[in-house]
Protein backbone atom coordinates (compact mmCIF):
# COMPACT_ATOMS: atom_id res chain seq x y z
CA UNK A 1 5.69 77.53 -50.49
CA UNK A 2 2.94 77.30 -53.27
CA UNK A 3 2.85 73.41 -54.65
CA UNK A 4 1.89 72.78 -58.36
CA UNK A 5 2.90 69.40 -58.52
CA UNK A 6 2.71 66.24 -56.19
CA UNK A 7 4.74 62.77 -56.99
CA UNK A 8 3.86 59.62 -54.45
CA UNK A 9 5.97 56.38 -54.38
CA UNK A 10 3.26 53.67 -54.22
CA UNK A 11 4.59 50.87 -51.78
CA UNK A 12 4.20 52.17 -48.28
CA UNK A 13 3.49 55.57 -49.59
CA UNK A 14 -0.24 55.68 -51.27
CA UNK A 15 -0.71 51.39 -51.02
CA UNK A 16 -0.53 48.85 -47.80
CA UNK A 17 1.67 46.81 -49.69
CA UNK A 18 3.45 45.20 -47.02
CA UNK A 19 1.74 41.56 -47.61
CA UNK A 20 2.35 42.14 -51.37
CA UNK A 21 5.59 42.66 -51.43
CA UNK A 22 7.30 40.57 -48.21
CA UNK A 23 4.81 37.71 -49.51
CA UNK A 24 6.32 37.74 -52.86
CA UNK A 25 10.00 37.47 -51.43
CA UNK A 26 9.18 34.94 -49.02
CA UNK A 27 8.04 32.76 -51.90
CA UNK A 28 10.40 33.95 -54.20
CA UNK A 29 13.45 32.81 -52.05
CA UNK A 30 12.26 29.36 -50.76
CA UNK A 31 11.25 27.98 -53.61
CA UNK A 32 14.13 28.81 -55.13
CA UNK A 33 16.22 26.95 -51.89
CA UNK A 34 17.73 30.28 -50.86
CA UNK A 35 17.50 31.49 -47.21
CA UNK A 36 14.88 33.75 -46.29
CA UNK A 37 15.81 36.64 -44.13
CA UNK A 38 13.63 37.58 -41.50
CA UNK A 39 10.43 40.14 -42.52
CA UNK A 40 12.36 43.04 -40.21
CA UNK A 41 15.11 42.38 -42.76
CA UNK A 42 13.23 42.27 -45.87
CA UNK A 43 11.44 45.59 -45.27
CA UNK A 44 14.65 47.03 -44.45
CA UNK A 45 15.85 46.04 -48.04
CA UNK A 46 12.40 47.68 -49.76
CA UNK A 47 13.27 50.62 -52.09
CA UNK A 48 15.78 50.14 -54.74
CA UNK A 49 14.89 47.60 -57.51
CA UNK A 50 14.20 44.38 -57.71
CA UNK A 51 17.15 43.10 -59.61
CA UNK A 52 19.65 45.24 -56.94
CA UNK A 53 17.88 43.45 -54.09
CA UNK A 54 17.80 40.25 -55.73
CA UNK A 55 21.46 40.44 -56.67
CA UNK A 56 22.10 40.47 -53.11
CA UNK A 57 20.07 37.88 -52.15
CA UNK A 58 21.27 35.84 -54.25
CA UNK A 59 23.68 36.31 -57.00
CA UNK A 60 23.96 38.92 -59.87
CA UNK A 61 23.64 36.22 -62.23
CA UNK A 62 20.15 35.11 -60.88
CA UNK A 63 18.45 38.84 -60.23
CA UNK A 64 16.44 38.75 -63.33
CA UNK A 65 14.80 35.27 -63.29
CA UNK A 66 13.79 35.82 -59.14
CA UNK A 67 12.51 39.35 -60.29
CA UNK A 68 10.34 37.57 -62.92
CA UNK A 69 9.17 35.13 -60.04
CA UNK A 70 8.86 37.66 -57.92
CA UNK A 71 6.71 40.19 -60.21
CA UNK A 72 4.52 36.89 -61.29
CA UNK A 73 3.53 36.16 -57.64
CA UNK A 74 2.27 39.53 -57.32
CA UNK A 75 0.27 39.51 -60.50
CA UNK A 76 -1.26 36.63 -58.93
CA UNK A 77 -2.09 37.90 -55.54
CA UNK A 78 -3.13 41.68 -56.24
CA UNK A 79 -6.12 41.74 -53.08
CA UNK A 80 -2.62 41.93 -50.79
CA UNK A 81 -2.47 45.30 -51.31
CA UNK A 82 -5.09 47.68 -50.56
CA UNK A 83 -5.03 51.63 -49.75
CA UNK A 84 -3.84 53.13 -46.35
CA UNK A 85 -6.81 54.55 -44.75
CA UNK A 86 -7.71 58.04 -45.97
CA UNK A 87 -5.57 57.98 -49.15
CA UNK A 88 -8.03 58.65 -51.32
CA UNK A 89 -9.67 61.41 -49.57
CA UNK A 90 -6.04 62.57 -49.45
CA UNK A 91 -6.04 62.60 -53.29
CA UNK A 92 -8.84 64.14 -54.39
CA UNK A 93 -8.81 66.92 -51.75
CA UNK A 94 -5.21 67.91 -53.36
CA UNK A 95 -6.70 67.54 -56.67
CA UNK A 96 -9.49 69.59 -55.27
CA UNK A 97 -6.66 72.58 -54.87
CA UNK A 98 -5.99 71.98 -58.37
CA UNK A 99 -2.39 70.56 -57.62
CA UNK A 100 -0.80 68.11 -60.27
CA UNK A 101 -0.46 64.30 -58.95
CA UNK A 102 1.36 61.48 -60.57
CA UNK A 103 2.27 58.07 -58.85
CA UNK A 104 6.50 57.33 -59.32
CA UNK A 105 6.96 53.41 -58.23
CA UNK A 106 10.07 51.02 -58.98
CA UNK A 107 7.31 48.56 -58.94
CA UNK A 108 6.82 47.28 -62.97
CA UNK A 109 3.86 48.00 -64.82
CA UNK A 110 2.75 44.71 -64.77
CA UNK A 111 1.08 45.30 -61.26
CA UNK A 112 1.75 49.42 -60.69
CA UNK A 113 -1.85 50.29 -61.93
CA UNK A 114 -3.76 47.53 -61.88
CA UNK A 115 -2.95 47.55 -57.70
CA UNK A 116 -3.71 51.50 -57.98
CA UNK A 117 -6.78 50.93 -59.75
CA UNK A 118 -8.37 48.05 -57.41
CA UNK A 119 -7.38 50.31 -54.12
CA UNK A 120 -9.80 53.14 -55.60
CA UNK A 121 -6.81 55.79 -56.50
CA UNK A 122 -5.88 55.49 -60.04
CA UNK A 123 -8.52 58.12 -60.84
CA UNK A 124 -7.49 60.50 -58.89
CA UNK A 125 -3.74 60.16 -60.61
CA UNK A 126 -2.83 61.94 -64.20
CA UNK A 127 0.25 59.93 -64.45
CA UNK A 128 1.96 56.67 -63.04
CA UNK A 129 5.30 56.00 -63.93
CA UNK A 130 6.90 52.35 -63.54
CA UNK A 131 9.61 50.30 -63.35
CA UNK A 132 10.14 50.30 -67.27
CA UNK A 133 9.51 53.79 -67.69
CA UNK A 134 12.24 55.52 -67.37
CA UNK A 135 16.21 54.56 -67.98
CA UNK A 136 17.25 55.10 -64.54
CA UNK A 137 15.27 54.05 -60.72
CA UNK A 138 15.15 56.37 -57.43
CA UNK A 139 17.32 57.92 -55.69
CA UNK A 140 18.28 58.52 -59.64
CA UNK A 141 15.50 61.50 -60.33
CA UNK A 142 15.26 60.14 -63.81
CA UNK A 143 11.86 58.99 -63.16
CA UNK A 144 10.57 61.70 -61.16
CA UNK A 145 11.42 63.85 -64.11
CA UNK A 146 9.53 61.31 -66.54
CA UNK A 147 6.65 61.91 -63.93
CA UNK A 148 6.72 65.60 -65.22
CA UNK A 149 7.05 65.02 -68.53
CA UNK A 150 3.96 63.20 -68.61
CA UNK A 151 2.29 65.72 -66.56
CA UNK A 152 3.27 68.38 -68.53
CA UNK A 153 4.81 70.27 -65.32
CA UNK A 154 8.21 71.63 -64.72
CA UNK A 155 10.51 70.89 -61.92
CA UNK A 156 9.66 73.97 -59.66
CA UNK A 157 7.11 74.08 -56.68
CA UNK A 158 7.34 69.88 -57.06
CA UNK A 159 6.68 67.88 -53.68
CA UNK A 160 7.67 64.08 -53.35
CA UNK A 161 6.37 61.54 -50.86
CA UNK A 162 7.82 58.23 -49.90
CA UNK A 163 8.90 56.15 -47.39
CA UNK A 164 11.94 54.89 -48.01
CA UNK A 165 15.72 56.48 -47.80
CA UNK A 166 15.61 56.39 -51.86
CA UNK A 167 12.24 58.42 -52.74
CA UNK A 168 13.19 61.36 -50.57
CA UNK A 169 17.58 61.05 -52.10
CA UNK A 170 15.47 61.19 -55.67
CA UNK A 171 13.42 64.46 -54.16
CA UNK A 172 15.81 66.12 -53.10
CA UNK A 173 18.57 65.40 -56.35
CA UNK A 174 15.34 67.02 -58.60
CA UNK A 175 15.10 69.81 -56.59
CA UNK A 176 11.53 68.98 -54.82
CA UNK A 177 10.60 69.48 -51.00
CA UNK A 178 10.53 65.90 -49.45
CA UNK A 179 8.00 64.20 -47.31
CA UNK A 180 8.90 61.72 -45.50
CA UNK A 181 5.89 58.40 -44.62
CA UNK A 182 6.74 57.29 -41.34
CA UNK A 183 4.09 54.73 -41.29
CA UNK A 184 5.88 52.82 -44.44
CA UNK A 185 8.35 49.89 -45.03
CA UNK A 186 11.49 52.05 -43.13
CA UNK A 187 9.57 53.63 -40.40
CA UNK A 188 11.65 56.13 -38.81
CA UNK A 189 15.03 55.43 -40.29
CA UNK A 190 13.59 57.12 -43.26
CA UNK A 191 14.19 60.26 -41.10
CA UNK A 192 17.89 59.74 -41.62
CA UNK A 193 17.81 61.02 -45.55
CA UNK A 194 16.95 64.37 -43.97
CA UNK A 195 13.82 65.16 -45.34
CA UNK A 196 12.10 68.11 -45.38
CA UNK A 197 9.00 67.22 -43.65
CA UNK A 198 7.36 63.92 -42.21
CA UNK A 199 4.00 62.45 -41.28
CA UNK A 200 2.84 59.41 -39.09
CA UNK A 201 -0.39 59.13 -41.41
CA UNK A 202 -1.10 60.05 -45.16
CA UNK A 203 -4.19 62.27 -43.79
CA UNK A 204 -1.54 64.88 -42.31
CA UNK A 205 -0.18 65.77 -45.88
CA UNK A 206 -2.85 68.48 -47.12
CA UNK A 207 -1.63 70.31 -44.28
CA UNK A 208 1.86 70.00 -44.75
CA UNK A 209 1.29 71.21 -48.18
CA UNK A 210 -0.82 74.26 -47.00
């Protein structure tokens, strides 16, 4: 099918961010005296936001203030994330096609950009859309469709890439063939949302969306 418009989660999609973000839970967690699981489990946990993953790590009542903690260790550590190889060759050949891409991340804007912008690919993006965006996070399609909005595209011929079990759920509730990054924070058991195509490397996407 003909694509118009691509959306990329960020984490394990477009950045390496696995330092960035297991880092900032690791630090998170023990110096707040809480147990820290193991990083197997932690990247298992990677997708929904913060304050859901912190309310299970802790306790509802404690989700924002380790989300704060969490987001201010990353502000302070932004050279632990850096682009998979090829991403940006990725980018500007689809841009090359003329095809529409926008960044969707449940990462806040605090870091979203800035990380984008040091790894080489915020140029190549028309649109990022963060944490504080839009009212509602993936697999909620709310901010996919903010994505859109700021593109100026409509939902049809719409592609989504991510990693994890909540980018491709969001896809697929707005409609938009799914790719599935295998090379991410949920490796293969991203496979199990059923998406509608996969790739071991973010170089193997132009053809996919041939």
């Amino acid at each position: 099918m003909p694509f118009r418009t691509v959306l990329f989660d960020v984490d394990g999609t477009l950045l390496d961010t696995r330092e960035f973000v297991l880092a900032a839970f690791e630090h998170t967690l023990s110096t707040n005296g809480l147990p820290v699981p193991s990083r197997i489990e932690l990247a298992k946990l990677v997708g929904p936001p913060l304050e859901s993953l912190y309310a299970r790590l802790a306790a509802p009542g404690e989700a924002d203030r380790l989300t704060a903690a969490h987001r201010a260790f990353q502000k302070e550590h932004l050279d632990l994330s850096v682009a998979y190889e090829g991403a940006a060759d990725v980018l500007r050949e689809l841009h090359g096609r003329g095809l529409r891409l926008a960044a969707v991340t449940s990462r806040s804007g605090m870091t979203s950009r800035r990380t984008l912008e040091l790894a080489g690919l915020l140029t190549h993006l028309e649109a990022v859309i963060s944490a504080e965006d839009a009212p509602a996070l993936k697999p909620d399609p709310a901010h996919l469709r903010a994505a859109l909005t700021a593109l100026g595209a409509g939902e049809e011929d719409v592609a989504m890439v991510g990693d994890t079990p909540v980018d491709i759920e969001a896809g697929k509730a707005l409609g938009a063939f799914t790719v599935a990054a295998l090379y991410g924070f949920h490796g293969e058991e991203v496979l199990r949302a059923a998406p509608d195509a996969s790739m071991t490397s973010i170089t193997e996407l132009p053809g996919l969306l041939a």
